[in-house]
Protein backbone atom coordinates (compact mmCIF):
# COMPACT_ATOMS: atom_id res chain seq x y z
CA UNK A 1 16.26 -4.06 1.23
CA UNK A 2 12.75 -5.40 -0.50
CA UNK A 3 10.86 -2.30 0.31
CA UNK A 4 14.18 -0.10 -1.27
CA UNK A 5 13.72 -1.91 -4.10
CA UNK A 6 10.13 -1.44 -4.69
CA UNK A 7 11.01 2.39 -3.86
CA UNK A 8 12.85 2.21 -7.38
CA UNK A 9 10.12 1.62 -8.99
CA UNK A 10 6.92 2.45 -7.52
CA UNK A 11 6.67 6.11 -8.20
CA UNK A 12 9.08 5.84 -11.52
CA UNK A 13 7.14 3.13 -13.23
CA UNK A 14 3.48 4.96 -14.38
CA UNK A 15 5.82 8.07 -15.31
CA UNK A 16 7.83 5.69 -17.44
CA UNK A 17 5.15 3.71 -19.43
CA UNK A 18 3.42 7.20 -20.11
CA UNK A 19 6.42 9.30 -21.56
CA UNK A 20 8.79 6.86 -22.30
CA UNK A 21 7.17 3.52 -23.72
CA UNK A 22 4.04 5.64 -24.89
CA UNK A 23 0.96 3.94 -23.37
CA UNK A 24 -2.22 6.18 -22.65
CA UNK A 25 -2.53 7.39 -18.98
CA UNK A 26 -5.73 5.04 -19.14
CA UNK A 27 -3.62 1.45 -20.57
CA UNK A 28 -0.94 2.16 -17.38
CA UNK A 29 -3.86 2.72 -14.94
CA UNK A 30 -5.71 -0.48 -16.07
CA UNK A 31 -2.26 -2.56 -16.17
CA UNK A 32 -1.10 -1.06 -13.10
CA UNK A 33 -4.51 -2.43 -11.12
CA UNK A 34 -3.95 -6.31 -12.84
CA UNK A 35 -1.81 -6.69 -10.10
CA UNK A 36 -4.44 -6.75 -8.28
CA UNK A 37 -6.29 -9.70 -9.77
CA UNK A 38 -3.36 -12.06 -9.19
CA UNK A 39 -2.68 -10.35 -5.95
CA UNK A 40 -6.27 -11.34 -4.94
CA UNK A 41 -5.06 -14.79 -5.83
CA UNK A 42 -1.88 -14.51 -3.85
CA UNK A 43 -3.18 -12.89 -0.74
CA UNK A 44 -6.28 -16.12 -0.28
CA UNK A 45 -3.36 -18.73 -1.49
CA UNK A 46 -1.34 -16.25 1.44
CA UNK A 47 -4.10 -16.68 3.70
CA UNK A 48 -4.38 -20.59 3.38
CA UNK A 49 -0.36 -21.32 3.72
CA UNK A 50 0.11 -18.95 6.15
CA UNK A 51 -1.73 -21.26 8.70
CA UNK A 52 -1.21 -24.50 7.08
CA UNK A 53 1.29 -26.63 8.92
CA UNK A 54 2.69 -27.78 5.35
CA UNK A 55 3.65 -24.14 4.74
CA UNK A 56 3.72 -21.96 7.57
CA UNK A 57 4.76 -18.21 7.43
CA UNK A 58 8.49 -19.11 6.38
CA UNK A 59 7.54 -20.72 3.20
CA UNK A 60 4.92 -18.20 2.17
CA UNK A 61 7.33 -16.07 2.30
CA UNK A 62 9.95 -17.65 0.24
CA UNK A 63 7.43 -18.64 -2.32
CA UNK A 64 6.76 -14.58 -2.10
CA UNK A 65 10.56 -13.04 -3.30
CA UNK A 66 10.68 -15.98 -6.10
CA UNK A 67 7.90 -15.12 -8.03
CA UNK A 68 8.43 -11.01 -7.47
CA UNK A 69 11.96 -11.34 -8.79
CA UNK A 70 10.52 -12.74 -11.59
CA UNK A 71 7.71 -10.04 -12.11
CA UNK A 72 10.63 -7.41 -11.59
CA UNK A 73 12.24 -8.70 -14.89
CA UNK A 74 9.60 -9.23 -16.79
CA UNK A 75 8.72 -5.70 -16.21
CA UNK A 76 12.39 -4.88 -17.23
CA UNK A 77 11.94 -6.31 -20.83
CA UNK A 78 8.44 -4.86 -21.47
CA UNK A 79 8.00 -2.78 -24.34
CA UNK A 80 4.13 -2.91 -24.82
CA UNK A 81 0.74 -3.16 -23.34
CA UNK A 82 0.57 -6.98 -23.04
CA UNK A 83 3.78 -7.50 -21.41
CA UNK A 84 3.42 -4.62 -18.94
CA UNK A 85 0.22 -6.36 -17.90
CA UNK A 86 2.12 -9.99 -17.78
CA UNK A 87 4.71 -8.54 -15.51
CA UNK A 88 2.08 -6.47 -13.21
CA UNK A 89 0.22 -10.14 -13.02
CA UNK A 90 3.07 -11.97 -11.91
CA UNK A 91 4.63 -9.02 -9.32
CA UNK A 92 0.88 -8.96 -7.54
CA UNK A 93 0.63 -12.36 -7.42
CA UNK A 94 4.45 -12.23 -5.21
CA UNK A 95 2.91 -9.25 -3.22
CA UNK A 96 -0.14 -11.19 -2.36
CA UNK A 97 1.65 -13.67 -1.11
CA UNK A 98 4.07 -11.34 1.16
CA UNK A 99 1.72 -9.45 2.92
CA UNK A 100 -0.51 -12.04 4.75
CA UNK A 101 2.82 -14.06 5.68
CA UNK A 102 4.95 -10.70 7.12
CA UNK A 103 1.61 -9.07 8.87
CA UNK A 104 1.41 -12.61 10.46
CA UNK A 105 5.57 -12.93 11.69
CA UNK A 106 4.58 -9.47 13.21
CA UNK A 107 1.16 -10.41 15.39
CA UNK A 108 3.26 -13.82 16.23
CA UNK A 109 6.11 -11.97 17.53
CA UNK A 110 4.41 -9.26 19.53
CA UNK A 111 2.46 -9.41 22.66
CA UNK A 112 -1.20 -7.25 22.29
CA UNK A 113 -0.43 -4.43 23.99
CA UNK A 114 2.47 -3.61 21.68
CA UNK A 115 1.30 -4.73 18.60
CA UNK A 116 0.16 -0.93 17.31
CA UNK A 117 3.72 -0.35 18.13
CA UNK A 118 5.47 -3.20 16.31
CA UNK A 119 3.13 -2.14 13.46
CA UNK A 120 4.49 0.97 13.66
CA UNK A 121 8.11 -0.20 13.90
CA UNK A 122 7.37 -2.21 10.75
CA UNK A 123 5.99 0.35 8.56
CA UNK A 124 8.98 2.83 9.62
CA UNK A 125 11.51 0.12 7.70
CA UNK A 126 9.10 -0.30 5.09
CA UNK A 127 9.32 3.66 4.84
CA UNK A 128 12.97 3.63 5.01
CA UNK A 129 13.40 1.39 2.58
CA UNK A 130 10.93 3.27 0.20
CA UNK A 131 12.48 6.29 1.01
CA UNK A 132 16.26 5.31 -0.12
CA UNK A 133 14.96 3.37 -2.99
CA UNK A 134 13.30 6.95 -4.09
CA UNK A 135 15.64 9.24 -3.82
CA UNK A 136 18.71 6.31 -5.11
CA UNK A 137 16.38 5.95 -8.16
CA UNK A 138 15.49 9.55 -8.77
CA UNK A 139 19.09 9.88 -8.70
CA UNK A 140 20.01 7.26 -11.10
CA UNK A 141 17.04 8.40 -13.99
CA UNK A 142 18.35 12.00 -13.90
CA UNK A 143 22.12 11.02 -14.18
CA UNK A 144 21.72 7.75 -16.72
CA UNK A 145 17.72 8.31 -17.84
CA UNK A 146 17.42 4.50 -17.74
CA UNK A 147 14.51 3.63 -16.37
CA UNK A 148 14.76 -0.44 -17.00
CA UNK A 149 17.87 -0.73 -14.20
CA UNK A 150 15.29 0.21 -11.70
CA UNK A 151 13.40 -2.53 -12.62
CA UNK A 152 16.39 -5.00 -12.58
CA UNK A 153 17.10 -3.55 -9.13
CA UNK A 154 14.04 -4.22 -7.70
CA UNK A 155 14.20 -7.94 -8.88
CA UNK A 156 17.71 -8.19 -6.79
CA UNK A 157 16.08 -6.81 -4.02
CA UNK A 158 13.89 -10.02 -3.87
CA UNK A 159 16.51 -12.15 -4.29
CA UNK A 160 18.26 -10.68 -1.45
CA UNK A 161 15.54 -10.89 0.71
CA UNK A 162 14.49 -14.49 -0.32
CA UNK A 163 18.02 -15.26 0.87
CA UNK A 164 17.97 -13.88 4.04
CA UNK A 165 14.38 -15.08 4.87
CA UNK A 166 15.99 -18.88 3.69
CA UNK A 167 19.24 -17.92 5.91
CA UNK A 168 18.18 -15.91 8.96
CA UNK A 169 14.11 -16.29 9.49
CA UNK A 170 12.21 -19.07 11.75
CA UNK A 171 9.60 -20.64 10.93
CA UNK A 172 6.69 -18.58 13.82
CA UNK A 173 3.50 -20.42 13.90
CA UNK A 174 2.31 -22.24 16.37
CA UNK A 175 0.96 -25.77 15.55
CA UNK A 176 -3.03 -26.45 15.58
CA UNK A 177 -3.73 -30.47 15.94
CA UNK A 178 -7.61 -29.89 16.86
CA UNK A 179 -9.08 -30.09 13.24
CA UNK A 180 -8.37 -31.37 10.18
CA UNK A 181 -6.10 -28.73 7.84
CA UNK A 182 -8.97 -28.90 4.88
CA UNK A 183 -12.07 -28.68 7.97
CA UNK A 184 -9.80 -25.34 9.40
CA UNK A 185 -9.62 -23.54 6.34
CA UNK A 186 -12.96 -24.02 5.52
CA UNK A 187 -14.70 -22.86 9.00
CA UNK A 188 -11.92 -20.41 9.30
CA UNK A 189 -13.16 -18.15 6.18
CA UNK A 190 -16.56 -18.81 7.24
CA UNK A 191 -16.37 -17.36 10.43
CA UNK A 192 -14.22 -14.41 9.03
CA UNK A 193 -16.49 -13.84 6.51
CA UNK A 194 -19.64 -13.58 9.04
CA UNK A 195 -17.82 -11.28 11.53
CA UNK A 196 -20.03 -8.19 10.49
CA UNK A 197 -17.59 -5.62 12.39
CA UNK A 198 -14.74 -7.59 10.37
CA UNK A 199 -16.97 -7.10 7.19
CA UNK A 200 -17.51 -3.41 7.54
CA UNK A 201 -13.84 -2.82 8.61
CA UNK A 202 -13.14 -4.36 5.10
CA UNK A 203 -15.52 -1.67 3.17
CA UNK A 204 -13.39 1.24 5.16
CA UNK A 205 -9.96 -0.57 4.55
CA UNK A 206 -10.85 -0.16 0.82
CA UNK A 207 -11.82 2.54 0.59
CA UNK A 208 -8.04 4.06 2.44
CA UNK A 209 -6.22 1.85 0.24
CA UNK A 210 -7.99 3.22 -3.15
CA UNK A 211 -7.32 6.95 -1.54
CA UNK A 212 -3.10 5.17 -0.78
CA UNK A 213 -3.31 3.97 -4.24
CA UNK A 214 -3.25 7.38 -5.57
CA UNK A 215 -0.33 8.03 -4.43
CA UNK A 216 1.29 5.40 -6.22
CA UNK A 217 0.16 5.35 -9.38
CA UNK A 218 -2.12 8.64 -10.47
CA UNK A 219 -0.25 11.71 -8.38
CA UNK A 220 3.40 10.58 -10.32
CA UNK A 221 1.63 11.42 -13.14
CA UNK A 222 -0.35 14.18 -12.41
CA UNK A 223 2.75 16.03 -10.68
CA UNK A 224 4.67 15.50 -14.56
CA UNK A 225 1.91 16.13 -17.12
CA UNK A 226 -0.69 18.45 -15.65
CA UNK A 227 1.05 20.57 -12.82
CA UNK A 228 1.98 24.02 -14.90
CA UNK A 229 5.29 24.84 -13.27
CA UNK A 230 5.13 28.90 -12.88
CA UNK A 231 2.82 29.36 -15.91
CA UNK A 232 6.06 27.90 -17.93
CA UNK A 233 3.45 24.74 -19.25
CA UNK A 234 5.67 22.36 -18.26
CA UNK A 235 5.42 19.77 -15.70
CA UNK A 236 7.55 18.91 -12.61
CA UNK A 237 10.78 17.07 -13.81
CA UNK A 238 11.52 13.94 -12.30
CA UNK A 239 14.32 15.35 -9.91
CA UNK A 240 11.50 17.53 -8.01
CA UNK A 241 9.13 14.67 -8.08
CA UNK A 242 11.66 12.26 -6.60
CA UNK A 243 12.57 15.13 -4.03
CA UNK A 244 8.81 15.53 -3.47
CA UNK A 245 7.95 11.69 -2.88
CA UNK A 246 11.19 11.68 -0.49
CA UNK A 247 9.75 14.35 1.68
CA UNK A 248 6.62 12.54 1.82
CA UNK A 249 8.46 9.14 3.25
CA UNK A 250 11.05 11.44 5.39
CA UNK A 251 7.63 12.89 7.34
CA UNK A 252 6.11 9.09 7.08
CA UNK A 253 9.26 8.05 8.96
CA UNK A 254 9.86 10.78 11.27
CA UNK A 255 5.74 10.76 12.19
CA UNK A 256 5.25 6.86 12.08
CA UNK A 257 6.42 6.42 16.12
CA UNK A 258 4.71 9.78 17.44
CA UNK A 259 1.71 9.29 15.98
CA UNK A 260 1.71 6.09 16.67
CA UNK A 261 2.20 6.34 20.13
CA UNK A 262 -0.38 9.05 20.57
CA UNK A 263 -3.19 7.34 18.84
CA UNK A 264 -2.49 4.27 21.00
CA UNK A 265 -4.25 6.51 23.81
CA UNK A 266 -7.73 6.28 21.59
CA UNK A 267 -9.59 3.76 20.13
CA UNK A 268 -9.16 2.22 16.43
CA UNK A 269 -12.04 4.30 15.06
CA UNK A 270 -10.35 7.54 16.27
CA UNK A 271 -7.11 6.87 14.64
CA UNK A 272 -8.73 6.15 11.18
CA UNK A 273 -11.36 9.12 11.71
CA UNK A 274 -8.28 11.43 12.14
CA UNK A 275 -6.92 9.48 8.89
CA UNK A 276 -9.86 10.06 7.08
CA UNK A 277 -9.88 14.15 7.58
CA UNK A 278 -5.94 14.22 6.57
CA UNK A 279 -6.63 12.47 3.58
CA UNK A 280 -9.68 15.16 2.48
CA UNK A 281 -7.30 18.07 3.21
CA UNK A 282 -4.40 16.62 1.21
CA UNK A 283 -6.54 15.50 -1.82
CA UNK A 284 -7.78 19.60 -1.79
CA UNK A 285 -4.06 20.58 -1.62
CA UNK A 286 -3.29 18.40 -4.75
CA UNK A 287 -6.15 20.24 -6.55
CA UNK A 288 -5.02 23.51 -5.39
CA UNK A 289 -1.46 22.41 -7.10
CA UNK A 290 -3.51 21.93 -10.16
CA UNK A 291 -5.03 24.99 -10.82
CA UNK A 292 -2.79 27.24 -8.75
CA UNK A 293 -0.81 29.78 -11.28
CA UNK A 294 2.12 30.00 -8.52
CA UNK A 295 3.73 28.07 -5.57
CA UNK A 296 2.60 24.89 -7.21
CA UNK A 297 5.52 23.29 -5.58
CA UNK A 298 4.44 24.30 -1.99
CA UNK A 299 0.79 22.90 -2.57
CA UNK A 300 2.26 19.74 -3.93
CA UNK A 301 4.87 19.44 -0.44
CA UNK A 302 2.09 20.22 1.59
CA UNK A 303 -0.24 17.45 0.20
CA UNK A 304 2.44 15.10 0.27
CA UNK A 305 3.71 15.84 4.15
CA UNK A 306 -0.28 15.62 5.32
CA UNK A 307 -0.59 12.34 3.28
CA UNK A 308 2.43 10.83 5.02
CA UNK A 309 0.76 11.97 8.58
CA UNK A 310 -2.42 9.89 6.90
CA UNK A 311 -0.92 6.76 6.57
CA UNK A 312 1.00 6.74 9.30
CA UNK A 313 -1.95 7.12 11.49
CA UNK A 314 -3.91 4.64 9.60
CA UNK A 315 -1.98 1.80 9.14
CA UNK A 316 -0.52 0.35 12.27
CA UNK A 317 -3.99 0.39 14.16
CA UNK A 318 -5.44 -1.28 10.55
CA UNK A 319 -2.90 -4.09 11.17
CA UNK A 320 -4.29 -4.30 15.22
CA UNK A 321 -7.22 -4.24 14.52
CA UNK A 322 -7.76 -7.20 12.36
CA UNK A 323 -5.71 -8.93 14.97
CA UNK A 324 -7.42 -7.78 17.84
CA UNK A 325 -10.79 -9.31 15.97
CA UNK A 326 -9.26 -12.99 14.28
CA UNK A 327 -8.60 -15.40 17.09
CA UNK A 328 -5.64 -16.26 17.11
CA UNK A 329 -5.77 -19.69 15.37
CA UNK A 330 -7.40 -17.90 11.96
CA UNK A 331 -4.94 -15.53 12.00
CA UNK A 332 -4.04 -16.13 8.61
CA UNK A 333 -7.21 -16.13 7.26
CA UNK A 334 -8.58 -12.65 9.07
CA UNK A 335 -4.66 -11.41 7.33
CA UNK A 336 -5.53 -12.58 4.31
CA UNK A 337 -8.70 -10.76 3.89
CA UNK A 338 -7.13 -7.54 5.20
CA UNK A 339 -4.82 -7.97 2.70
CA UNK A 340 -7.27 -8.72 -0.33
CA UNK A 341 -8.73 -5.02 0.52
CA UNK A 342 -5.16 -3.49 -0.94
CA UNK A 343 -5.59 -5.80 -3.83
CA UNK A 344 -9.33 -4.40 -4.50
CA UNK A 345 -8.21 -0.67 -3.74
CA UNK A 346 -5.24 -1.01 -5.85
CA UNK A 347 -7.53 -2.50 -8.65
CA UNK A 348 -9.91 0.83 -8.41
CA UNK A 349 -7.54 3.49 -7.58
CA UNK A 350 -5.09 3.40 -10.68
CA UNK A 351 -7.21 2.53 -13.51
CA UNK A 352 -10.00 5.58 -12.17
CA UNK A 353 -7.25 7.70 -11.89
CA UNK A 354 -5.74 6.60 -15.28
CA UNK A 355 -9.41 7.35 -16.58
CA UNK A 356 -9.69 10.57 -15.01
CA UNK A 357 -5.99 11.83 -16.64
CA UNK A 358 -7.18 11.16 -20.10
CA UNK A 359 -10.14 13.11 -19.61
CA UNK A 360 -10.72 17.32 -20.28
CA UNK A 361 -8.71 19.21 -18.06
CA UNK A 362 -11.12 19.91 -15.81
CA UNK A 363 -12.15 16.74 -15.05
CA UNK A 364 -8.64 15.80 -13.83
CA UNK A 365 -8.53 18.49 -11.79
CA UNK A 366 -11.90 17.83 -9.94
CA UNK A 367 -11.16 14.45 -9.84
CA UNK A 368 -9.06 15.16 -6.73
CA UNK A 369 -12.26 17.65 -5.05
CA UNK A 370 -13.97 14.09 -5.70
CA UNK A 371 -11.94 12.18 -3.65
CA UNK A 372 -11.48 14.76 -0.78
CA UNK A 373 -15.40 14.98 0.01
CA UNK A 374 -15.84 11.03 -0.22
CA UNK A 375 -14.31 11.27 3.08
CA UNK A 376 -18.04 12.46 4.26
CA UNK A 377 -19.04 8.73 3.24
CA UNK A 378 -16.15 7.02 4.89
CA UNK A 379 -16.64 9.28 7.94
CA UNK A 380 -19.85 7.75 8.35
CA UNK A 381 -19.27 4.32 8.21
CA UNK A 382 -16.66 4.32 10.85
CA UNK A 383 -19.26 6.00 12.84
CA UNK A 384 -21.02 2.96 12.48
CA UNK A 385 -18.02 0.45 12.40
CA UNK A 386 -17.41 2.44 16.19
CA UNK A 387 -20.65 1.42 17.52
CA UNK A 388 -20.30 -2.21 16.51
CA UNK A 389 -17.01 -3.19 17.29
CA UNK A 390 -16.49 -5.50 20.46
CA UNK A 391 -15.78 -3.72 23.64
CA UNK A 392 -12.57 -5.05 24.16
CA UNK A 393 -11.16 -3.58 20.87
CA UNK A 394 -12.24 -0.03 21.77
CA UNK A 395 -10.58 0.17 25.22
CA UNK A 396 -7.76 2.19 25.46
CA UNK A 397 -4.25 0.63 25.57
CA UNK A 398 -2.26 1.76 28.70
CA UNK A 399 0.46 4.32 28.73
């Protein structure tokens, strides 16, 4: 139900602020990444309550739907620049606080050997969800053209899921009596923070999250204002871009067990090498949808489909990983720094890609050539990340 409701507005909302409200490509993109700012704040204040014994996962969590409902309808009443960024600072701050908490429930839950799995299994409902909350909201902006509701919907999501995290959801972590709470928080960021295979794990997860963040915020866009539909000079309307972005989750859902289950055969550095080369052909197939006179549709599918095989290769052995490396009473902490990675690629990606979209024409097209031959750069530091990670993370997990 959450991620459904974030599915009504997370491809809708740069489209809507652009055409609708009028703000340049540029204002969106910057407001877009303030989430990010409080979400840095949410994920450490994540991080810390997540393994205090005060707060605990459960809390976190609660804390987590509040202040995103509230976000949600602030977003729903705002009609300018200052209010858009308002309601972007309150929703990352409730995001910041979700993901440390949730990633946590999972590692608490699942036994090693399965956690790429239960990853997995996670990130299939969060596709679900996402994928409904697409293709319900496409529906209802083409039959009503009221982009607000989404908003409102998204905010009832929360609620729904702050009541059945109150109602149905255990508190999971375990108690730790050997040091004092404020001594444990202290030596646990320290140690996370001089973990160099930890440290250069966190350059790479920025770097996918700034190419994920793309996605979310630039492509919308892109795909509505710049794609030249059959030489006709208009854009894609929202119906193909909602049918576009449901393919995209339909593949992420269909793929996320598969691929899941046959990158569990190879190390952590494997998965996110074969992440990396998805995500430089897709980011070529987006340009080829920019410039191509024809078939633009059938470049943009294609992007979309390899994209959803790139995250769903990516993410679940991201999640292990960091896991695999915190012990297991800084769990929290190690979480909480995975997590502030989103919040620093999701303050990049959308205001460079808001940049890029109010630039010439062909610098928004190249922009997306850009992106696909960074992947030379983060090819090489998992090449490096792969020699220096600790033996025990790289051995294969058994059939």
């Amino acid at each position: 139900m959450l991620e459904m409701g974030t599915g009504f507005t997370l491809f809708y909302a740069p489209i809507f602020f652009v055409n609708k409200v009028g703000l340049s490509s540029t204002a969106v993109g910057f407001a877009l990444g303030s989430a990010s700012l409080s979400g840095i704040a949410g994920r450490i204040l994540g991080g810390i309550g997540v393994d205090s014994p005060s707060w605990g996962r459960r809390r976190t969590l609660l804390f987590s739907a509040a202040i995103s409902a509230i976000g949600s309808l602030v977003l729903s009443a705002s009609h300018n620049f200052a209010t858009l960024v308002i309601g972007n600072l309150i929703t990352g701050l409730g995001l910041g606080l979700y993901w440390p908490a949730n990633e946590a429930v999972v590692a608490d839950l699942t036994p090693t050997e399965n956690r790429r799995e239960a990853y997995a299994i996670t990130r299939l409902a969060d596709n679900l969800g996402l994928g409904m909350g697409v293709v319900l909201g496409g529906v209802l902006v083409t039959t009503t053209g009221s982009y607000r509701s989404l908003f409102i919907i998204d905010a009832i999501s929360f609620i729904v899921f702050f009541g059945v995290v109150y109602l149905a959801i255990a508190e999971t972590r375990q108690p730790d009596m050997r040091q004092s709470q404020k001594t444990q928080h202290i030596a646990s960021w320290l140690a996370a923070l001089s973990d160099r295979p930890f440290l250069v794990y966190i350059i790479v997860n920025i770097i996918f999250t700034t190419y994920i963040s793309q996605l979310h915020s630039t492509i919308p866009i892109y795909f509505k204002n710049f794609v030249s539909v059959e030489n006709s000079g208009q854009g894609f309307p929202e119906t193909t871009i909602s049918a576009l972005f449901a393919l995209h989750l339909a593949i992420a859902i269909l793929s996320q067990i598969p691929v899941s289950r046959i990158l569990k055969r190879f190390s952590h550095t494997v998965a996110f090498t074969f992440s990396s080369l998805l995500w430089s052909i897709g980011f070529s197939f987006i340009w080829a949808c920019g410039i191509a006179k024809t078939d633009n549709l059938f470049w943009a599918a294609l992007a979309l489909a390899i994209f959803a095989v790139a995250i769903t290769s990516y993410t679940p052995s991201a999640s292990s990983l960091v896991t695999d490396l915190a012990p297991e009473s800084q769990r929290g902490v190690y979480l909480s720094i995975s997590s502030l990675c989103w919040a620093i690629g999701y303050f990049i990606g959308p205001p460079l890609g808001g940049w890029a979209l109010d630039q010439p024409r062909i610098v928004s097209d190249r922009f997306w050539l850009g992106f696909s031959f960074s992947v030379i750069i983060t090819l090489a530091i998992l090449q490096y990340l792969n020699r220096i990670l600790p033996t025990q993370t790289k051995v294969r997990n058994p059939e």
